[in-house]
N, C-alpha and C. Protein backbone atom coordinates (compact mmCIF):
# COMPACT_ATOMS: atom_id res chain seq x y z
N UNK A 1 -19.39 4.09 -25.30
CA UNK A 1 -18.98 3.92 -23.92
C UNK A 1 -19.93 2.93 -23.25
N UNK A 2 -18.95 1.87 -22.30
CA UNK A 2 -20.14 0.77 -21.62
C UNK A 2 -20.74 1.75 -20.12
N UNK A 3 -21.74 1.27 -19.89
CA UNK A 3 -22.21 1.49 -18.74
C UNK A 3 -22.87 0.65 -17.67
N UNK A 4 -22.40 1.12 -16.68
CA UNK A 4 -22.60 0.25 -15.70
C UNK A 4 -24.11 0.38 -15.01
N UNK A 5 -24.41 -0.97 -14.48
CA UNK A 5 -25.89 -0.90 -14.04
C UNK A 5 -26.38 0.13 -13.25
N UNK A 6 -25.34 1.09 -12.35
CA UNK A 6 -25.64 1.60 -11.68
C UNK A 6 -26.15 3.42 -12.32
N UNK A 7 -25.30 3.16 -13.60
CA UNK A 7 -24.99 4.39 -14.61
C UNK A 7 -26.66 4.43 -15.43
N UNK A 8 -27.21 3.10 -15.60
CA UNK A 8 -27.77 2.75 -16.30
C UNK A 8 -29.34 3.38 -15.77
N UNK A 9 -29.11 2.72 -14.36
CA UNK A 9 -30.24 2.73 -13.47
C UNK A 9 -30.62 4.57 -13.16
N UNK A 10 -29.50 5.05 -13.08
CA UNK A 10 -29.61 6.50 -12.65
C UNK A 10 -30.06 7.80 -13.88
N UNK A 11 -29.83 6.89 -15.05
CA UNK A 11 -30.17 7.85 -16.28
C UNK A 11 -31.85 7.25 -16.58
N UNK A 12 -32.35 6.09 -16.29
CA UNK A 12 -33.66 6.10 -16.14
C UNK A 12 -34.56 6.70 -15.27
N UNK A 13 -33.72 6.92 -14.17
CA UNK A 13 -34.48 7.50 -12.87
C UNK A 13 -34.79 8.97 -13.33
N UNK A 14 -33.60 9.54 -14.25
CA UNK A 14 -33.18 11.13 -14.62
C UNK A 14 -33.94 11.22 -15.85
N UNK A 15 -34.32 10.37 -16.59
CA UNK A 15 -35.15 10.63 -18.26
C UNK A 15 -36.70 10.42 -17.45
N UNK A 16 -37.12 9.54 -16.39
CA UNK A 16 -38.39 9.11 -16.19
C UNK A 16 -39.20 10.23 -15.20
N UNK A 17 -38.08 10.93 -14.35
CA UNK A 17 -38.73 12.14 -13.19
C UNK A 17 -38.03 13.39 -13.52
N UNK A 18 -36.84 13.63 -14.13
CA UNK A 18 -36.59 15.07 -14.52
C UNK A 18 -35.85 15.06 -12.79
N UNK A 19 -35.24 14.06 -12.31
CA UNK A 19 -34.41 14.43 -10.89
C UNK A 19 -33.22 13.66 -10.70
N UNK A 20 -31.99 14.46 -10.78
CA UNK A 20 -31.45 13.02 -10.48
C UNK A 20 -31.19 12.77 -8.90
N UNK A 21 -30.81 11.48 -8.67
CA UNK A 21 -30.57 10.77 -7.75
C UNK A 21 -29.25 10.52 -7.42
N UNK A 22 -29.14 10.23 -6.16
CA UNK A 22 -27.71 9.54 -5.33
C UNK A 22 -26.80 9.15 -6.13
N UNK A 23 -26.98 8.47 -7.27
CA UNK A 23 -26.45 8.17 -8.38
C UNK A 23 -25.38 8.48 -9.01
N UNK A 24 -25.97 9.75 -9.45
CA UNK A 24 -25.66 10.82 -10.28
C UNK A 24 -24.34 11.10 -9.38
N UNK A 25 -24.36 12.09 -8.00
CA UNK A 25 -22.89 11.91 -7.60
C UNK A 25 -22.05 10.78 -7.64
N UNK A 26 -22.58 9.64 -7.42
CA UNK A 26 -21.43 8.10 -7.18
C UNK A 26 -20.93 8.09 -9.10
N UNK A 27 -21.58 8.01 -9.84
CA UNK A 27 -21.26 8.37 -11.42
C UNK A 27 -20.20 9.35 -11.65
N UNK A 28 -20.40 10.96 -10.81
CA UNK A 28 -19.41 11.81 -11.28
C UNK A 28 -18.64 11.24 -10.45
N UNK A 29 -18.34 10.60 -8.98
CA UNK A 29 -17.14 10.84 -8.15
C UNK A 29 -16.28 9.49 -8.99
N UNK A 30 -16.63 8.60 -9.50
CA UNK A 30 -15.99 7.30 -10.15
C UNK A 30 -15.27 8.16 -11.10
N UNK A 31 -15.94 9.02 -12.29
CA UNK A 31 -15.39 9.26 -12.95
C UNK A 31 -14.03 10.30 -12.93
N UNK A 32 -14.33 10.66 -11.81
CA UNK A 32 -13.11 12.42 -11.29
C UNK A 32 -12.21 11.39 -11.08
N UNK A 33 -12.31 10.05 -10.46
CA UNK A 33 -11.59 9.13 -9.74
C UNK A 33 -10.52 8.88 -10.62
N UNK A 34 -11.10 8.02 -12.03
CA UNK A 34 -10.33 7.64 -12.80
C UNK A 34 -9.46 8.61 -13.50
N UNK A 35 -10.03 9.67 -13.89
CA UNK A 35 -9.65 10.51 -14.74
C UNK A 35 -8.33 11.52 -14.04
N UNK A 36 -8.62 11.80 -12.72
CA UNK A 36 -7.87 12.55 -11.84
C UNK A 36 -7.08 11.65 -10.83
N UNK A 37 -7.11 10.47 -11.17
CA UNK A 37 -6.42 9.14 -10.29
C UNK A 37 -6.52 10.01 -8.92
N UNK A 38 -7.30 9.68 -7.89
CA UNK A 38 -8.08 10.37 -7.18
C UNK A 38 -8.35 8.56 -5.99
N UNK A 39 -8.03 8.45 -4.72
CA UNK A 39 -8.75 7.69 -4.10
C UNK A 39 -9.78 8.27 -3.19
N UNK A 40 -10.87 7.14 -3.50
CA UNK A 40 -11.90 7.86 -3.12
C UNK A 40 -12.24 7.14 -1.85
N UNK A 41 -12.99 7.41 -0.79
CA UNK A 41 -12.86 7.31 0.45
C UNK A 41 -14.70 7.64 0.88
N UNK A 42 -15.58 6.50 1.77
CA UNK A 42 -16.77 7.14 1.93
C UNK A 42 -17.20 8.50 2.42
N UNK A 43 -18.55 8.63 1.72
CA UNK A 43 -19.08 9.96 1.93
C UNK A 43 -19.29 10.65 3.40
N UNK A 44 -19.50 9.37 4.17
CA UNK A 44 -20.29 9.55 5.51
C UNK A 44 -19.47 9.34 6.32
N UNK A 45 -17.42 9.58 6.00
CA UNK A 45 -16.69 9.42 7.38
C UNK A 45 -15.61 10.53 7.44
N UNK A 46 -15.43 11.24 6.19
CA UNK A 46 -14.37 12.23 6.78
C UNK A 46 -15.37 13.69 6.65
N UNK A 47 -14.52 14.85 6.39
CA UNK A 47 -15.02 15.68 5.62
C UNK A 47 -14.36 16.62 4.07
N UNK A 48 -13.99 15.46 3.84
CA UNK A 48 -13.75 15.21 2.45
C UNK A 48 -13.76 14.29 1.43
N UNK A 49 -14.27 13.74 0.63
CA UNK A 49 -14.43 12.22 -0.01
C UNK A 49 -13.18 11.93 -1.05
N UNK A 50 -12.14 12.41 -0.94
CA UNK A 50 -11.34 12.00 -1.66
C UNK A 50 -9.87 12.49 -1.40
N UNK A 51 -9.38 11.36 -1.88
CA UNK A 51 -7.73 11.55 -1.82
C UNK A 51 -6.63 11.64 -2.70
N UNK A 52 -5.82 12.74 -3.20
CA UNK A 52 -4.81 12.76 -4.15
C UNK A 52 -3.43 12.57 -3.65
N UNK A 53 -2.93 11.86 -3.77
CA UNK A 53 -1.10 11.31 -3.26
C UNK A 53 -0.07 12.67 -3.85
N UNK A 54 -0.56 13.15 -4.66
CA UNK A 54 0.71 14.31 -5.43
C UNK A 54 -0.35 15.18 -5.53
N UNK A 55 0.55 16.24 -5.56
CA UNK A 55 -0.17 17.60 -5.81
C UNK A 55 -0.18 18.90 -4.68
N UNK A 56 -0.70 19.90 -4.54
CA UNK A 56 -0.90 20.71 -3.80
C UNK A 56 -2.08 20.44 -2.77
N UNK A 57 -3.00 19.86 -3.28
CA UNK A 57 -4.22 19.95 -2.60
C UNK A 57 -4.69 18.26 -2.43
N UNK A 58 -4.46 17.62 -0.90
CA UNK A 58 -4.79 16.09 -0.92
C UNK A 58 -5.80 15.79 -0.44
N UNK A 59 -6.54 16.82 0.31
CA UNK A 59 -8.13 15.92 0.65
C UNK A 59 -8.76 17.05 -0.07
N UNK A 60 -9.65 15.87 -0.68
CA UNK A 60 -10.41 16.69 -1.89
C UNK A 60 -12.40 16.39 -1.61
N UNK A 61 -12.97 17.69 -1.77
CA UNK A 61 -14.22 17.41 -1.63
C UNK A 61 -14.95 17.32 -3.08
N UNK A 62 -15.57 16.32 -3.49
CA UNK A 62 -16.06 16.43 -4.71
C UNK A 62 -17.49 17.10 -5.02
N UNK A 63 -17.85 17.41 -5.75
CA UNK A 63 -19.26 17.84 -6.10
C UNK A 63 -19.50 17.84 -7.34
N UNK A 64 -20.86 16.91 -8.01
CA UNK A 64 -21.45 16.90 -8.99
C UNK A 64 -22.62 17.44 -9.08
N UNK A 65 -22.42 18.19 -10.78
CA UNK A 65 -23.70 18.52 -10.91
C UNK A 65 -24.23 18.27 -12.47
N UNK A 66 -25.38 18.20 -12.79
CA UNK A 66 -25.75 17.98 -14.20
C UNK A 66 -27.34 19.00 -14.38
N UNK A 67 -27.00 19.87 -14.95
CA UNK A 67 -28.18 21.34 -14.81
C UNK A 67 -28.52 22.01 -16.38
N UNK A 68 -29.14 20.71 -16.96
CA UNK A 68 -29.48 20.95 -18.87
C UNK A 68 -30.36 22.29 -18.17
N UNK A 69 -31.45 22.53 -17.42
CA UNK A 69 -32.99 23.06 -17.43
C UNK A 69 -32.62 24.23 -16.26
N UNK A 70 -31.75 24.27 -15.54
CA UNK A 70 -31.78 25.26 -14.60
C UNK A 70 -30.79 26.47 -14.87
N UNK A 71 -31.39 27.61 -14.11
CA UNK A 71 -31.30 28.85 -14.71
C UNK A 71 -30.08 29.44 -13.84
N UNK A 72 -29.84 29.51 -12.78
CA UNK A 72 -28.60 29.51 -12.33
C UNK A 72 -28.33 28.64 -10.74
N UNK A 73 -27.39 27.51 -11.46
CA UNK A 73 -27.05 26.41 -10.88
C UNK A 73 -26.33 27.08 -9.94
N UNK A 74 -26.39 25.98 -8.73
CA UNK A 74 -25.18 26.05 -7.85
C UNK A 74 -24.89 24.79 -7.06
N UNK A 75 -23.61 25.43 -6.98
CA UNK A 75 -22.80 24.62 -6.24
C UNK A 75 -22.69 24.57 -4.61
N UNK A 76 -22.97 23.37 -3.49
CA UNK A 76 -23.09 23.76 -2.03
C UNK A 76 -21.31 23.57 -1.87
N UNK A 77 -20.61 24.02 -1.52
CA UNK A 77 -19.54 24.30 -0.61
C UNK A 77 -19.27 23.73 1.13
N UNK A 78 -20.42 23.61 1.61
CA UNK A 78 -20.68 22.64 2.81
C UNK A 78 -20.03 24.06 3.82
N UNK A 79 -19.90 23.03 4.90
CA UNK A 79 -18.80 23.90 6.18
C UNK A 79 -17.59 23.88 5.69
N UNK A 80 -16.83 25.49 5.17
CA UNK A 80 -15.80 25.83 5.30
C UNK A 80 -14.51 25.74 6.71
N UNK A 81 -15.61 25.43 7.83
CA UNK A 81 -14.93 25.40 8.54
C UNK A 81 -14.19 23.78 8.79
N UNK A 82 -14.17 22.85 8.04
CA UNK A 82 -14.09 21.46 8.12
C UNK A 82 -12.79 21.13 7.73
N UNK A 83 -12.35 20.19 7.59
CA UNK A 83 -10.87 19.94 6.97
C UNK A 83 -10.64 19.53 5.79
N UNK A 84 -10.46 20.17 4.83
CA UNK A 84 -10.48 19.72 2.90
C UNK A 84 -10.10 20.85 2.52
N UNK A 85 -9.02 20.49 1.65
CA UNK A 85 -8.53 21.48 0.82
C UNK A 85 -8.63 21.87 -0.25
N UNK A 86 -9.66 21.75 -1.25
CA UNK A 86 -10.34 21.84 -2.34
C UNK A 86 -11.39 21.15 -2.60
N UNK A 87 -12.16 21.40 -3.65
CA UNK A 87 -13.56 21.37 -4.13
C UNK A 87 -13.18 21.13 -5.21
N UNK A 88 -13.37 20.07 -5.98
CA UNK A 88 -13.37 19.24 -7.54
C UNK A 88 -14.53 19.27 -7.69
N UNK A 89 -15.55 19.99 -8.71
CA UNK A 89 -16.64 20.05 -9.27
C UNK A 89 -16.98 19.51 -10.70
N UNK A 90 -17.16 18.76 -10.84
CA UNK A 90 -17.75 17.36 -11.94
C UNK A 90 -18.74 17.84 -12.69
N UNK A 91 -19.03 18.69 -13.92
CA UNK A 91 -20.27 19.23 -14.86
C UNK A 91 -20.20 18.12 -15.60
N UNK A 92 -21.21 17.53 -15.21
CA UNK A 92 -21.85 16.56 -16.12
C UNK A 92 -23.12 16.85 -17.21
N UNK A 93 -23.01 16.31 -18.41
CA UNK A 93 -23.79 16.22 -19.72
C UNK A 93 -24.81 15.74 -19.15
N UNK A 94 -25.74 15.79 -20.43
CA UNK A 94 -27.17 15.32 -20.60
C UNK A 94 -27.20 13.98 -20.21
N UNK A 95 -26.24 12.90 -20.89
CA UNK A 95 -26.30 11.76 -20.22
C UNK A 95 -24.87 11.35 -19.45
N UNK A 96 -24.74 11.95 -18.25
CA UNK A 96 -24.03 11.91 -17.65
C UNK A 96 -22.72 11.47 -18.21
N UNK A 97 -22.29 12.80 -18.88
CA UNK A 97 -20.59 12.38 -19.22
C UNK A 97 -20.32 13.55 -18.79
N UNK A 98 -18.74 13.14 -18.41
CA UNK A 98 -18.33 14.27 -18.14
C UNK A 98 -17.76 15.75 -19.15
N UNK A 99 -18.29 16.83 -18.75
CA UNK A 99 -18.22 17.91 -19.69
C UNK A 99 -16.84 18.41 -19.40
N UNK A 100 -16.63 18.68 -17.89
CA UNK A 100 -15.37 19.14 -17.32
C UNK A 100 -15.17 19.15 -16.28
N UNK A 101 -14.22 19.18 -15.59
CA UNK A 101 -13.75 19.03 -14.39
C UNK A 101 -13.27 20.16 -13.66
N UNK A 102 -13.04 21.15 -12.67
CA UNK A 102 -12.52 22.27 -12.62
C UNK A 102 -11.93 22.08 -10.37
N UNK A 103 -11.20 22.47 -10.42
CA UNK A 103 -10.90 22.80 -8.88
C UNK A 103 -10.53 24.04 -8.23
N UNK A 104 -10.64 23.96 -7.22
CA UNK A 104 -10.86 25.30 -6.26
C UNK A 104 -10.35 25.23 -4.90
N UNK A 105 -8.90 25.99 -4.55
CA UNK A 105 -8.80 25.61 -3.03
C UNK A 105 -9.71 26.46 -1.87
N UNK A 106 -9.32 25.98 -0.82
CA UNK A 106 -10.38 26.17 0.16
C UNK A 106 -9.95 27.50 0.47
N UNK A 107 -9.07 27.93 0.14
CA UNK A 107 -9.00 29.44 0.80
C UNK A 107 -9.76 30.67 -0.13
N UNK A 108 -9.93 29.82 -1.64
CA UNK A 108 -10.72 30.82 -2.69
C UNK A 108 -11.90 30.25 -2.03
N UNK A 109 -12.27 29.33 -2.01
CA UNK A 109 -13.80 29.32 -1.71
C UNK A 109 -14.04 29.81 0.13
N UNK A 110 -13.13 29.51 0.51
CA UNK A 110 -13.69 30.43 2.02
C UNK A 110 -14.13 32.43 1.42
N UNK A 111 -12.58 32.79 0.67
CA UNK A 111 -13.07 34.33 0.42
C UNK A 111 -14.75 34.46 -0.89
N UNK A 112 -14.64 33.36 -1.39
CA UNK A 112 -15.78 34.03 -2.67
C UNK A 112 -17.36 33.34 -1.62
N UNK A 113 -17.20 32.53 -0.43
CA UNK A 113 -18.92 32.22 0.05
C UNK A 113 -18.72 32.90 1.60
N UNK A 114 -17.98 34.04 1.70
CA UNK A 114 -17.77 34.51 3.22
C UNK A 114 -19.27 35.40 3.26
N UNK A 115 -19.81 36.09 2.51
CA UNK A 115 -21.15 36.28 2.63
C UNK A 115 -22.39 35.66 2.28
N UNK A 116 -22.23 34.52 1.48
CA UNK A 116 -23.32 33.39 1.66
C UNK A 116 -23.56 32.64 3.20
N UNK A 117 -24.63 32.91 2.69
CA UNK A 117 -25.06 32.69 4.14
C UNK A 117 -25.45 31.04 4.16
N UNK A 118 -25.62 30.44 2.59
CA UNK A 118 -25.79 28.85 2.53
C UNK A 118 -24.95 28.56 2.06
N UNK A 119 -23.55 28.82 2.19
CA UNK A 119 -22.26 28.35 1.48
C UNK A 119 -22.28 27.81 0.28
N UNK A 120 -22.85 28.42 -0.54
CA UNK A 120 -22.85 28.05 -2.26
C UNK A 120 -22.21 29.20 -3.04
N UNK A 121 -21.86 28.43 -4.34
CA UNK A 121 -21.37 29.30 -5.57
C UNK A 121 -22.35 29.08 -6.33
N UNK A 122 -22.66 29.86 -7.41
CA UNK A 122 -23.38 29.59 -8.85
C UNK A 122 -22.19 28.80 -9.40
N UNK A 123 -22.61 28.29 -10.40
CA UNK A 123 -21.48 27.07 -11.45
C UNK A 123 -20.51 28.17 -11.81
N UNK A 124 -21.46 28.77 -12.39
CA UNK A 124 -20.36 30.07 -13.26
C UNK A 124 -19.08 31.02 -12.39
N UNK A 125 -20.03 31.36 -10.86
CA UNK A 125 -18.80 31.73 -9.96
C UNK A 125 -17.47 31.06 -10.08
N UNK A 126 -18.07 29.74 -9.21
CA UNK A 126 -17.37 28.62 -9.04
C UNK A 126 -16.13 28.45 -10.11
N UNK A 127 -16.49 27.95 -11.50
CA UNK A 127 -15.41 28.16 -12.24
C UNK A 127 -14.32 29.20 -12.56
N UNK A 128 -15.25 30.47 -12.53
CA UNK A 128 -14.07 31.74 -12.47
C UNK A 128 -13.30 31.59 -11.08
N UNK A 129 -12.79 31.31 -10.23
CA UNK A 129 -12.11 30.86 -9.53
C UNK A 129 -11.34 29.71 -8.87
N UNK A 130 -11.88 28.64 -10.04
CA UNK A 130 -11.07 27.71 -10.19
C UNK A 130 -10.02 27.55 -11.16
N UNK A 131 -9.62 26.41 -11.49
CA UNK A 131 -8.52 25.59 -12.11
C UNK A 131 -9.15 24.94 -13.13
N UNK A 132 -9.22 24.92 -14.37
CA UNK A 132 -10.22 23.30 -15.36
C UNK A 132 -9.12 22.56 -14.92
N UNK A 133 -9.52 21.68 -14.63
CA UNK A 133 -8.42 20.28 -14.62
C UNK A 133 -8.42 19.30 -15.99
N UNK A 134 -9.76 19.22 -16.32
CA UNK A 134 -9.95 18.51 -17.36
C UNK A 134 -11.28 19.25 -18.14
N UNK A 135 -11.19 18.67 -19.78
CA UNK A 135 -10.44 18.66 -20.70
C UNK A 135 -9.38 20.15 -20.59
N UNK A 136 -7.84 19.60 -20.35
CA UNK A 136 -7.39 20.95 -20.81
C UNK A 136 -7.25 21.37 -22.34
């Protein structure tokens, strides 16, 4: 697989400090993009970063994560109270490929973070109440 400078730049940042960077989401949201033909839309103007033309669920919030070393990951969920109708969560590999893809509408994730008090799932939640989208 080719990679792009930006792919390139973010897996040095992630092998050299053990953190990843800004990156790392713009990497998974390209890839949900292509894979889930998905338009994607900036981070910093709606409150959702993405758009699906067909389907049940059209503004889509994405979230990546890549967690080789951590013991139980999670996922932030943001303000439920905002306008987006699902959560596409991007598990990314060691070197950022994608492992799987999974989704979640907003009414499962309003009932499974109504007592989080920082609106997160663990990964593992998260998936038991989603959808895999990809690999099926």
């Amino acid at each position: 697989m080719s990679r792009t400078e930006e792919e390139i730049q973010a897996l040095e940042h992630y092998h050299s400090t053990g953190i990843p960077n800004k990156a790392t989401h713009e990497i998974g949201r390209a890839q949900a993009a292509k894979l889930l033909e998905l338009e994607l839309i900036d981070d910093n103007q709606e409150d959702y970063n993405a758009i699906r033309q067909t389907g049940p669920y059209r503004y889509i919030r994405i979230r990546t994560r890549r967690y080789p070393n951590s013991v139980n990951p999670k996922i932030s969920c943001g303000n439920t109270d905002q306008n987006f109708d699902s959560i596409v969560f991007i598990d990314l590999g060691e070197d950022f490929e994608v492992q799987g893809i999974w989704e979640a509408g907003k009414n499962d994730i309003v009932d499974a973070t109504s007592r989080n008090v920082d609106r997160s799932l663990s990964v593992k939640k998260f998936k038991a109440i989603a959808t895999k989208l990809w690999p099926q």
